[in-house]
N, C-alpha and C. Protein backbone atom coordinates (compact mmCIF):
# COMPACT_ATOMS: atom_id res chain seq x y z
N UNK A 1 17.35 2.50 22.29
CA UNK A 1 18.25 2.97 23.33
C UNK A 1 18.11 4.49 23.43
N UNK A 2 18.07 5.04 24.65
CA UNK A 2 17.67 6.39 24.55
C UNK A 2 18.63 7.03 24.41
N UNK A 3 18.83 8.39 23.88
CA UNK A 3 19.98 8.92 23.69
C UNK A 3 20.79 9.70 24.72
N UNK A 4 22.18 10.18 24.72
CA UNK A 4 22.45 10.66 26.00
C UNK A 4 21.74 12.26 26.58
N UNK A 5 21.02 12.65 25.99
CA UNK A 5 20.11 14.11 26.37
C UNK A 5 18.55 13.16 27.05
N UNK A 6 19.04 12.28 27.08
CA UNK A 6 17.26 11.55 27.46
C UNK A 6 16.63 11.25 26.55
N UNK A 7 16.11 11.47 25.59
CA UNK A 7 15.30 11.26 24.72
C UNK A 7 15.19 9.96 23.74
N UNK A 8 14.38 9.26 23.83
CA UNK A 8 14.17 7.97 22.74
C UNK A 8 14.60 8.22 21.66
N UNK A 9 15.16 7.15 20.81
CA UNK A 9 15.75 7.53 19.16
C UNK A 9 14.45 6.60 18.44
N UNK A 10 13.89 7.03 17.30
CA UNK A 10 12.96 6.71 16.06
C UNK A 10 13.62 6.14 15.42
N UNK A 11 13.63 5.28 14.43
CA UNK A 11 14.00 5.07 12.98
C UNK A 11 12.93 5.36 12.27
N UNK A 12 13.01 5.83 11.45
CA UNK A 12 11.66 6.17 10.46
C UNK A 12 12.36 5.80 8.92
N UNK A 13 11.71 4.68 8.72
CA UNK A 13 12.19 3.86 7.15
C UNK A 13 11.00 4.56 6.53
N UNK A 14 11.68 4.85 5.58
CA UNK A 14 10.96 5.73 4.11
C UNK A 14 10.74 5.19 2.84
N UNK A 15 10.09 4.71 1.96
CA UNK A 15 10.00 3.78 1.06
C UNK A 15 9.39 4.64 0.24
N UNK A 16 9.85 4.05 -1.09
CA UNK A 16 9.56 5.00 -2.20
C UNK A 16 7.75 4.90 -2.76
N UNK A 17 7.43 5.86 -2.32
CA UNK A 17 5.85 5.98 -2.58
C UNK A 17 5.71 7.50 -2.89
N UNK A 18 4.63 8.20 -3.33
CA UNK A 18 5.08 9.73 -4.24
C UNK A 18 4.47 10.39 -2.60
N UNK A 19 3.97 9.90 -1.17
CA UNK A 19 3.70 10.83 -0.38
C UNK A 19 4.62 10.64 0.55
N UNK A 20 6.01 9.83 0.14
CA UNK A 20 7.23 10.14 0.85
C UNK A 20 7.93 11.78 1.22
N UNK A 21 6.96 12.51 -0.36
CA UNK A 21 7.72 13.96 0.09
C UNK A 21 7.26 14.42 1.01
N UNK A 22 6.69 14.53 2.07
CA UNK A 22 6.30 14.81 3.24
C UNK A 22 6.36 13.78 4.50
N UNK A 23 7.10 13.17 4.26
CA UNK A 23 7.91 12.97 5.62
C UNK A 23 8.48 13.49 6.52
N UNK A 24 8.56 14.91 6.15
CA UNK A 24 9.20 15.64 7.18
C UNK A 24 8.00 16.21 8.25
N UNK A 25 6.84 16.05 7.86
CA UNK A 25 5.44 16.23 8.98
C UNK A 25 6.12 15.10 10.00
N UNK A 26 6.27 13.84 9.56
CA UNK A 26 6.26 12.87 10.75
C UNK A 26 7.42 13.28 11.34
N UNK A 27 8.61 13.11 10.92
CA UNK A 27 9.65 13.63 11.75
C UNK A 27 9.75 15.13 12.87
N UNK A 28 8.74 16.02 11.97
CA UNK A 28 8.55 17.56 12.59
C UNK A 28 7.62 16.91 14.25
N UNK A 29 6.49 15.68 13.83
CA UNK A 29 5.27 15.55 15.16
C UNK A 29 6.49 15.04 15.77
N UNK A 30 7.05 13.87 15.53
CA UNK A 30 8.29 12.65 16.78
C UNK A 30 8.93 13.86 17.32
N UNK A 31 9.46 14.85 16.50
CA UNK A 31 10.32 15.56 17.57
C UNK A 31 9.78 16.50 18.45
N UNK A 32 8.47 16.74 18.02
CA UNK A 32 7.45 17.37 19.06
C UNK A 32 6.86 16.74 20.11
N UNK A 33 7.52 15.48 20.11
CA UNK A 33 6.62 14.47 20.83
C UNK A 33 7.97 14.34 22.10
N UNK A 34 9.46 14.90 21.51
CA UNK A 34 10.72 14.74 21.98
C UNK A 34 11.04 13.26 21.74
N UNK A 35 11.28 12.79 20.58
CA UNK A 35 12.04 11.77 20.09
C UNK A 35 13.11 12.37 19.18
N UNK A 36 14.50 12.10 19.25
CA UNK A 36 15.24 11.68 18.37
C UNK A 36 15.05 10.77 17.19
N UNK A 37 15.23 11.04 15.99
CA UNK A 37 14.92 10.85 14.71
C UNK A 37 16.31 10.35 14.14
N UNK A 38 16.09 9.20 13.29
CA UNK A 38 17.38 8.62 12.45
C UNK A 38 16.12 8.21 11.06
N UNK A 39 16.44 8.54 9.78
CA UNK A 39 15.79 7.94 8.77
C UNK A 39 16.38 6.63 8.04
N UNK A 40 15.84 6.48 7.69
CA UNK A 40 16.47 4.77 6.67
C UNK A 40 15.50 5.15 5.73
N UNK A 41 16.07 4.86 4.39
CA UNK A 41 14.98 5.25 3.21
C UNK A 41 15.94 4.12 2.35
N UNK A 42 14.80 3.33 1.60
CA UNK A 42 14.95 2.36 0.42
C UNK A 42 16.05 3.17 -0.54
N UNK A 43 16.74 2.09 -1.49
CA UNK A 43 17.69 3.03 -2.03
C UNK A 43 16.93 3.74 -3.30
N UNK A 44 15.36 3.25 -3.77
CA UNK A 44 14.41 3.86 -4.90
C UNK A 44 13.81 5.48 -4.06
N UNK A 45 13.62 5.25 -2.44
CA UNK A 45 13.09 6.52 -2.44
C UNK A 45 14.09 7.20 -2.27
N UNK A 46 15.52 7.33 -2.27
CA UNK A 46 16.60 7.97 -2.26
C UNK A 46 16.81 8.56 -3.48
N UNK A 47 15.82 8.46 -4.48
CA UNK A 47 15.99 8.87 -5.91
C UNK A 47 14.93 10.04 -6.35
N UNK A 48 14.90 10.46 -5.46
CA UNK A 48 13.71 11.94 -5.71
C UNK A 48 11.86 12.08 -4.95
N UNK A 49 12.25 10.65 -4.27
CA UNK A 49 11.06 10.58 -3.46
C UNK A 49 10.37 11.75 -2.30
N UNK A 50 11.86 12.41 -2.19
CA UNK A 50 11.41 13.13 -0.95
C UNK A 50 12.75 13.89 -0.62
N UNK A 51 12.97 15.04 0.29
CA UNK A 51 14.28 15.76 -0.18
C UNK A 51 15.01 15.44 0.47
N UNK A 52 16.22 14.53 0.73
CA UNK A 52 16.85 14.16 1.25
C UNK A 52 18.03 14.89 2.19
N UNK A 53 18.01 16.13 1.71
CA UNK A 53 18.88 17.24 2.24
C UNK A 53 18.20 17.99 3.40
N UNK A 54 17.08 18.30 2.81
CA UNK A 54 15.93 18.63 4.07
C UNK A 54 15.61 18.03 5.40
N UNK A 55 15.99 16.37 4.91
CA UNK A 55 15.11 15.44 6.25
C UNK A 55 16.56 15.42 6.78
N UNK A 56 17.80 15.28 6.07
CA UNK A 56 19.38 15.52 7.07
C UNK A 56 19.38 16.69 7.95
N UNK A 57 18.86 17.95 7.33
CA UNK A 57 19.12 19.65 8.45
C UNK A 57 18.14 18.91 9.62
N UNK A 58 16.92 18.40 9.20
CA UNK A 58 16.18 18.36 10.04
C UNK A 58 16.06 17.53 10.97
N UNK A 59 16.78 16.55 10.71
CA UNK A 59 17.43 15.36 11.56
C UNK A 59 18.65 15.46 12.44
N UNK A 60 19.47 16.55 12.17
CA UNK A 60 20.88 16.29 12.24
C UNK A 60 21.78 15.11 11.53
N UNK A 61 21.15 14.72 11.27
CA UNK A 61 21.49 13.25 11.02
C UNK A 61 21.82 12.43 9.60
N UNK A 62 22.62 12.01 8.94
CA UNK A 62 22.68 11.53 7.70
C UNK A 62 21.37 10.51 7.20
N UNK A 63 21.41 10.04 6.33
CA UNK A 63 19.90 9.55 5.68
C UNK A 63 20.88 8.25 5.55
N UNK A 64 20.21 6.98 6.35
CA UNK A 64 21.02 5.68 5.70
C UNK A 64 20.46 4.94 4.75
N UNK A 65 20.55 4.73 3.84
CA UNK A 65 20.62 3.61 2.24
C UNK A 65 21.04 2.56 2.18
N UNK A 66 22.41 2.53 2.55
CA UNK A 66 23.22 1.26 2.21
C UNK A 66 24.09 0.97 3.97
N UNK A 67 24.78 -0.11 3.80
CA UNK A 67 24.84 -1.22 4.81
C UNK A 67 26.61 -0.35 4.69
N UNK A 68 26.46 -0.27 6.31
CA UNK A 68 27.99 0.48 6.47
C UNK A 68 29.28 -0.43 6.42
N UNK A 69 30.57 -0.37 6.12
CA UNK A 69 31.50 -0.91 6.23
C UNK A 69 32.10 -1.75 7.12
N UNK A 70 32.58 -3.41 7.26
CA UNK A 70 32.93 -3.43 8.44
C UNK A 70 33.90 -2.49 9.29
N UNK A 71 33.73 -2.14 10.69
CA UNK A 71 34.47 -1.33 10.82
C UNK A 71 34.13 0.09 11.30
N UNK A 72 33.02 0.25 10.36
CA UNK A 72 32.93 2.00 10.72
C UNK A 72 31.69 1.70 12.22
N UNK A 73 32.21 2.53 12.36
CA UNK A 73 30.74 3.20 13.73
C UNK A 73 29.73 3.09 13.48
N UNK A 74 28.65 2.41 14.28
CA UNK A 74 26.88 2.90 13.89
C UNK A 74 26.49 4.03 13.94
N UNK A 75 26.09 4.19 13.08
CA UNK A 75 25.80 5.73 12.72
C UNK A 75 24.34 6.08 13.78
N UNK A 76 23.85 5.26 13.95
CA UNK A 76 22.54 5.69 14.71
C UNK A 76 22.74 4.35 16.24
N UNK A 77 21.88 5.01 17.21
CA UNK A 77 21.90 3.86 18.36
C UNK A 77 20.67 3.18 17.65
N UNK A 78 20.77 2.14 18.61
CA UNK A 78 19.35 0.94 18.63
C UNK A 78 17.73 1.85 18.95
N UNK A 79 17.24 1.52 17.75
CA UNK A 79 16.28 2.21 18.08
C UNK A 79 15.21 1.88 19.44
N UNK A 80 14.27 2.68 20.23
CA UNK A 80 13.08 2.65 21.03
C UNK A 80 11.81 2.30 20.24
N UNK A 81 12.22 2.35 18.84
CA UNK A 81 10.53 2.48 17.92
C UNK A 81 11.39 2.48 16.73
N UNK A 82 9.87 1.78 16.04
CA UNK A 82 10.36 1.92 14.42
C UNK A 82 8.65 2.25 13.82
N UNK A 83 8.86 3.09 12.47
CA UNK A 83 7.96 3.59 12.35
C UNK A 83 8.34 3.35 10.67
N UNK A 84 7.34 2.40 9.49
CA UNK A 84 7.46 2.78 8.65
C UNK A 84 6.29 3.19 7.83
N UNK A 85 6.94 4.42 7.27
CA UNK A 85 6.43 5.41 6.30
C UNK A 85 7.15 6.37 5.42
N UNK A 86 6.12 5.61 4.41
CA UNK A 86 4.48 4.89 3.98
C UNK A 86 5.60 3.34 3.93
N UNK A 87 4.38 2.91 3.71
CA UNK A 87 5.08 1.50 3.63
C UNK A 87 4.83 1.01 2.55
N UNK A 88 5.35 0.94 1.74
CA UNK A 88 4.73 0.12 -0.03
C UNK A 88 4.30 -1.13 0.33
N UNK A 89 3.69 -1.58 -0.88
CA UNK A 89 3.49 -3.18 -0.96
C UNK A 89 4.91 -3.91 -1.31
N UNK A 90 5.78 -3.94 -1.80
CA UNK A 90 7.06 -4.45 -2.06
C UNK A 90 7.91 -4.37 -0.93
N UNK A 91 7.77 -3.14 -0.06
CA UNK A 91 8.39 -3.34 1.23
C UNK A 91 7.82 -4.47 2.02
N UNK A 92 6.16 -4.13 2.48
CA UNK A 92 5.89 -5.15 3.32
C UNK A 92 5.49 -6.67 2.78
N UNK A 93 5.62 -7.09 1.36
CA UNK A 93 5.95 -8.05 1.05
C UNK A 93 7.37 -8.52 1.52
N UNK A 94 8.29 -7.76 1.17
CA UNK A 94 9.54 -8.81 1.57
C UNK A 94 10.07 -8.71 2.61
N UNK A 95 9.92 -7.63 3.64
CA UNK A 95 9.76 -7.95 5.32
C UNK A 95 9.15 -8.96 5.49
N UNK A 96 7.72 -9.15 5.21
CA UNK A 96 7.20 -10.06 5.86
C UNK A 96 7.83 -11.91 5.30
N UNK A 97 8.57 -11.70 4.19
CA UNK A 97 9.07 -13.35 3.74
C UNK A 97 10.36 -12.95 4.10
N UNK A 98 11.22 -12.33 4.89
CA UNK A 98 12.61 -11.89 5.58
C UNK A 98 13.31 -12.25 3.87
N UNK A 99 13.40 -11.46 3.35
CA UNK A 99 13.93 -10.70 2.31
C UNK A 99 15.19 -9.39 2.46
N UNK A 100 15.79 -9.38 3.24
CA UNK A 100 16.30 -8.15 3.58
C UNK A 100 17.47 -8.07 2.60
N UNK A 101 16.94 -7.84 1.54
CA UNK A 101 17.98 -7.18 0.08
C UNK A 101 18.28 -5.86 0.75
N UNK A 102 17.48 -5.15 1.05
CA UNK A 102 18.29 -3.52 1.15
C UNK A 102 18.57 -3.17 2.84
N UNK A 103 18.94 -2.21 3.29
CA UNK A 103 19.28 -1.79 4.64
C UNK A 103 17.76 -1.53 5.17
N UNK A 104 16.67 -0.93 4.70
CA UNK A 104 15.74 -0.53 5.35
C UNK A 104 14.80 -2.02 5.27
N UNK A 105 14.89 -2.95 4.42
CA UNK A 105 14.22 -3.79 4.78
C UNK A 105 14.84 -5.10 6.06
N UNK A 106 16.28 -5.11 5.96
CA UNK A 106 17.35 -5.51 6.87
C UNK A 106 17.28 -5.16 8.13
N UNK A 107 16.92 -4.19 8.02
CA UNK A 107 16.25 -3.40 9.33
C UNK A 107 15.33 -3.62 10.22
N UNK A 108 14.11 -3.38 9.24
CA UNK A 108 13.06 -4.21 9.83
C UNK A 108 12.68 -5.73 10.12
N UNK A 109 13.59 -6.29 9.27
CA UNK A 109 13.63 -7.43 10.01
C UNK A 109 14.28 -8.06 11.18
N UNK A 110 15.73 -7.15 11.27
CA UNK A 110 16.23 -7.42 12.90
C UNK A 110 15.48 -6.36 13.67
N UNK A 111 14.52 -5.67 13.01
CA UNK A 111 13.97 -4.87 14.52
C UNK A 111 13.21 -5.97 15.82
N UNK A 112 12.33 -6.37 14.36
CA UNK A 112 11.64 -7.80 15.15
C UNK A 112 11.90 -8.36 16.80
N UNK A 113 13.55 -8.89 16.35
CA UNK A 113 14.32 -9.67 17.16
C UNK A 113 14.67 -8.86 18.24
N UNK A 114 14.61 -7.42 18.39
CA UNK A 114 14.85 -6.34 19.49
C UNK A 114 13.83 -6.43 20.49
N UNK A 115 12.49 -6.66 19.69
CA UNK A 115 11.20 -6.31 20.85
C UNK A 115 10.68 -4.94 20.52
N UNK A 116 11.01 -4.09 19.86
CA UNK A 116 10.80 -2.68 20.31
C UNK A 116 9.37 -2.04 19.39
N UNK A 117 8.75 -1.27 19.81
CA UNK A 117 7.33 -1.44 19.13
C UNK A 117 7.61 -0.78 17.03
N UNK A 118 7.00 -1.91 16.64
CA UNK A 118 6.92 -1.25 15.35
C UNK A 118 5.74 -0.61 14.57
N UNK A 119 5.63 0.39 13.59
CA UNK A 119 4.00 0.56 13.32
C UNK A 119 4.68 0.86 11.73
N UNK A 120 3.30 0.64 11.28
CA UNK A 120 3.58 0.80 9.66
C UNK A 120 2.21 1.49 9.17
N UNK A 121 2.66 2.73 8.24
CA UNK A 121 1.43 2.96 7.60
C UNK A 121 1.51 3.01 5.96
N UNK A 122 0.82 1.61 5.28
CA UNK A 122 0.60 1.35 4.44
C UNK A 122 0.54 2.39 3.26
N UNK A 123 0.92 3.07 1.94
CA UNK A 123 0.36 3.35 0.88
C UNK A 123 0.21 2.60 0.00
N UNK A 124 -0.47 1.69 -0.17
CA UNK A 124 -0.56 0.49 -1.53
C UNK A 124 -1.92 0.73 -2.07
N UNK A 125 -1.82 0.73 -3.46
CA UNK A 125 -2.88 1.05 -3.85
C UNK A 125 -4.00 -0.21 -3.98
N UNK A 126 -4.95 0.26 -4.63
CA UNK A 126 -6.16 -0.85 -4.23
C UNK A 126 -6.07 -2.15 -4.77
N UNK A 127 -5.50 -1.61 -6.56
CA UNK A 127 -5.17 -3.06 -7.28
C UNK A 127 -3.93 -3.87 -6.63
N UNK A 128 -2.74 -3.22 -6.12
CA UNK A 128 -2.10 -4.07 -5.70
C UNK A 128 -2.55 -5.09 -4.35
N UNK A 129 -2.97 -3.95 -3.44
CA UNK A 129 -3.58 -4.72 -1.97
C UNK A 129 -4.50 -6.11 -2.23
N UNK A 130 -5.17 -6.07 -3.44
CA UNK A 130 -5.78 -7.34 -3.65
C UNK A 130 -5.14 -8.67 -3.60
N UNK A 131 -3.46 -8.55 -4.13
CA UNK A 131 -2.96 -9.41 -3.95
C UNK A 131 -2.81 -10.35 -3.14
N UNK A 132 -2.94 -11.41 -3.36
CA UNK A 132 -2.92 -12.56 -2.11
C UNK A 132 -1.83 -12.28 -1.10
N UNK A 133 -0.88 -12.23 -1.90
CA UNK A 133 0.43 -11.82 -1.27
C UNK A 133 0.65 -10.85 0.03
N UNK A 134 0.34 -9.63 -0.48
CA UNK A 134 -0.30 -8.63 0.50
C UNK A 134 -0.83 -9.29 1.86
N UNK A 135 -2.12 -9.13 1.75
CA UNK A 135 -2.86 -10.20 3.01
C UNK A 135 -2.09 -11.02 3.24
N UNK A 136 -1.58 -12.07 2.91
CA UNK A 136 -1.04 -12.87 4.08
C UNK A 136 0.18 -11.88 4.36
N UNK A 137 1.13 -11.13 3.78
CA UNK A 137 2.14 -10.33 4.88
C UNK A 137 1.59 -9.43 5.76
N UNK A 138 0.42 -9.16 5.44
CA UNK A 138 0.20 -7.93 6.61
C UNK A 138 -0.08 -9.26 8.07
N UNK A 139 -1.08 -10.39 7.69
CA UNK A 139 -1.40 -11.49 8.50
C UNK A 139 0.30 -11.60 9.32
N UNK A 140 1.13 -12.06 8.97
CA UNK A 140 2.33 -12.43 9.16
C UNK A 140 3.00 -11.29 10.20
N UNK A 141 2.87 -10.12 9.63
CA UNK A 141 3.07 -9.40 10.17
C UNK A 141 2.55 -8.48 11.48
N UNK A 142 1.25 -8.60 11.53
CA UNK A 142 0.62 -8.70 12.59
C UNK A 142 0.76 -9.25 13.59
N UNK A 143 1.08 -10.37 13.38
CA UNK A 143 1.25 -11.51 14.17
C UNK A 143 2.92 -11.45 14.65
N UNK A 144 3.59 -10.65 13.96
CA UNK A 144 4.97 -10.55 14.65
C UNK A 144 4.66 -9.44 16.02
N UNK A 145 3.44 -8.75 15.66
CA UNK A 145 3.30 -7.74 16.80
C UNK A 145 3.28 -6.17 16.29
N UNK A 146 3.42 -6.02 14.56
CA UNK A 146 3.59 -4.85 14.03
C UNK A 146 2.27 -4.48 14.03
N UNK A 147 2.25 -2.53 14.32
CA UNK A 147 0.57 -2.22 14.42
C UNK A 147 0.85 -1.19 13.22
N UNK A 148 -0.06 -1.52 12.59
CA UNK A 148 -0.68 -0.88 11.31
C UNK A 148 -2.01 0.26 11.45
N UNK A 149 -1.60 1.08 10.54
CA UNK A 149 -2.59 2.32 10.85
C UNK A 149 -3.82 2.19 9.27
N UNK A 150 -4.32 2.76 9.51
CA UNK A 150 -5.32 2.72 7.86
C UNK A 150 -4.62 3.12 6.80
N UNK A 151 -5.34 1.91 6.02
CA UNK A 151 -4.71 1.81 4.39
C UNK A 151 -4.73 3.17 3.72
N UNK A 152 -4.07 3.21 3.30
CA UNK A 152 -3.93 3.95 2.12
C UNK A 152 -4.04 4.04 0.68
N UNK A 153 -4.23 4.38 -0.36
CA UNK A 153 -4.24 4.37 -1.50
C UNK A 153 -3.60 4.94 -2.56
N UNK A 154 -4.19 6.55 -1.80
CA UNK A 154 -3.33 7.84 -2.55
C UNK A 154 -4.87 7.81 -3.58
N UNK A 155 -5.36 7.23 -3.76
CA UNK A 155 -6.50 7.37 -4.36
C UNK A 155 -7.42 8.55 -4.42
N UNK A 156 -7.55 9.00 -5.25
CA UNK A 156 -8.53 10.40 -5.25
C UNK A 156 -10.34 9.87 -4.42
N UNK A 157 -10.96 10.48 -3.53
CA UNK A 157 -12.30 9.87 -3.18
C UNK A 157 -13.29 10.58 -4.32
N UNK A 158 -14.26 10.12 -3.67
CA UNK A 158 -15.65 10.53 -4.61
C UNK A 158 -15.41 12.16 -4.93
N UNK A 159 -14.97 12.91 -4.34
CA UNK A 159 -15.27 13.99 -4.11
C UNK A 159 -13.85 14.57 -5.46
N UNK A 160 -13.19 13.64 -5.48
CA UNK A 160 -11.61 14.34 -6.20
C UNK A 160 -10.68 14.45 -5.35
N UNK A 161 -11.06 14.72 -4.31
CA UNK A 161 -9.51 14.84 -3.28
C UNK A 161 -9.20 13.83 -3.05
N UNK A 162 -7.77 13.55 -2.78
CA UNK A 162 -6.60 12.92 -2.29
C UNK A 162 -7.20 13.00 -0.43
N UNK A 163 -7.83 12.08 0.60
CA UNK A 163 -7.48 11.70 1.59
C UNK A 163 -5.35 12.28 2.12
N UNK A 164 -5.95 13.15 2.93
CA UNK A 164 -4.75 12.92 4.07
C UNK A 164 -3.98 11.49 4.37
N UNK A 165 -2.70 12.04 4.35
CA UNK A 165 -1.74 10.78 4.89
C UNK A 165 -1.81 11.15 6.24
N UNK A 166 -1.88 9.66 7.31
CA UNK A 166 -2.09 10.30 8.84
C UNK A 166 -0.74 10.24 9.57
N UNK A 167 0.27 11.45 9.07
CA UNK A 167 1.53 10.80 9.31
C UNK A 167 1.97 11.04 11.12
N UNK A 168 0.83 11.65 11.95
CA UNK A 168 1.12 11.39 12.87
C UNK A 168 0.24 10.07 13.78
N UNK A 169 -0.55 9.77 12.75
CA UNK A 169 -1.12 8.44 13.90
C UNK A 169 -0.19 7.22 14.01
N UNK A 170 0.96 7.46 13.27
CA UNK A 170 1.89 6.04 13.64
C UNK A 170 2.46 6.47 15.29
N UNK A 171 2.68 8.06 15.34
CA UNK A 171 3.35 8.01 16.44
C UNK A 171 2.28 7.75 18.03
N UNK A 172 0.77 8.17 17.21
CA UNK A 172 0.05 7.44 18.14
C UNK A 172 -0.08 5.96 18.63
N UNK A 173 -0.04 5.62 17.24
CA UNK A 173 0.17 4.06 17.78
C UNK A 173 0.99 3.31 18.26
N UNK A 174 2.50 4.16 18.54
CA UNK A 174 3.26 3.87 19.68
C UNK A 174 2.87 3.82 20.90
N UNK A 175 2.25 4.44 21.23
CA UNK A 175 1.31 4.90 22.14
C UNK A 175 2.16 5.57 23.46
């Protein structure tokens, strides 16, 4: 739902992966792009993943964790887009078997039911991605209509470096 200045609102779910601390690149491109920004972060990356005080100034906006009271106000409108990053393997495992133990995975699973475009960019490392498990949720998930950007690892390459996180090609793949 767009907000009342015009502008589309984001959700950007944050999951505890160690290149969560720079999440604030993706939020810095969406709002360069003129989107409104709301975060949802797992309640593990709420534990030092990334600065949580930082992505609030920079949001305006409180950081949601947990599932609000009956009663209180939505803190954010219905989102235009959902964007998660990084996306662990434990996240998109239990999205994809509708698991919604926490708010950000709760989330993504009624985003589904909205229509509204979702993209995910993976950090799972190599031994986990092997998992059977894995593959068929990304399969599953695909097939709900979610677009996925290149894997990730976090893996050092041949060279020693750490590969770039592409934290603005999710907002490309909104398109």
């Amino acid at each position: 739902m767009t907000e009342p200045d015009g502008k589309p609102f984001l959700y950007v779910v944050v999951c505890a992966a160690g290149i969560a601390a720079d999440v604030s690149r993706l939020i810095a491109a969406a709002q360069a792009r003129d989107w409104e920004v709301g975060v949802i972060a797992t309640p593990v990356a709420m534990n030092g993943f990334f600065d949580t005080a930082a992505v609030e100034a920079q949001t305006g906006r409180r950081i949601r964790s947990a599932w609000r009271s009956p009663g209180d106000p939505r803190p954010f409108p219905p989102p235009d887009a959902v964007v998660v990053a990084p996306a662990t393997f434990n996240t998109v495992n239990k999205w994809a078997a509708g698991l919604a133990d926490t708010l950000a995975v709760a989330t993504l699973c009624e985003t589904y039911g909205l229509g509204v475009p979702i993209v995910a960019l993976p950090c799972v490392s190599d031994v986990l991605a092997a998992h059977p498990a894995y593959n068929d949720s990304l399969i599953r998930l695909r097939a709900m209509g979610v677009r996925f950007g290149e894997p990730y690892s976090g893996e050092p390459g041949e060279d020693g470096t750490r590969p770039e996180f592409e934290w603005e090609r999710a907002l490309d793949l909104l398109g």
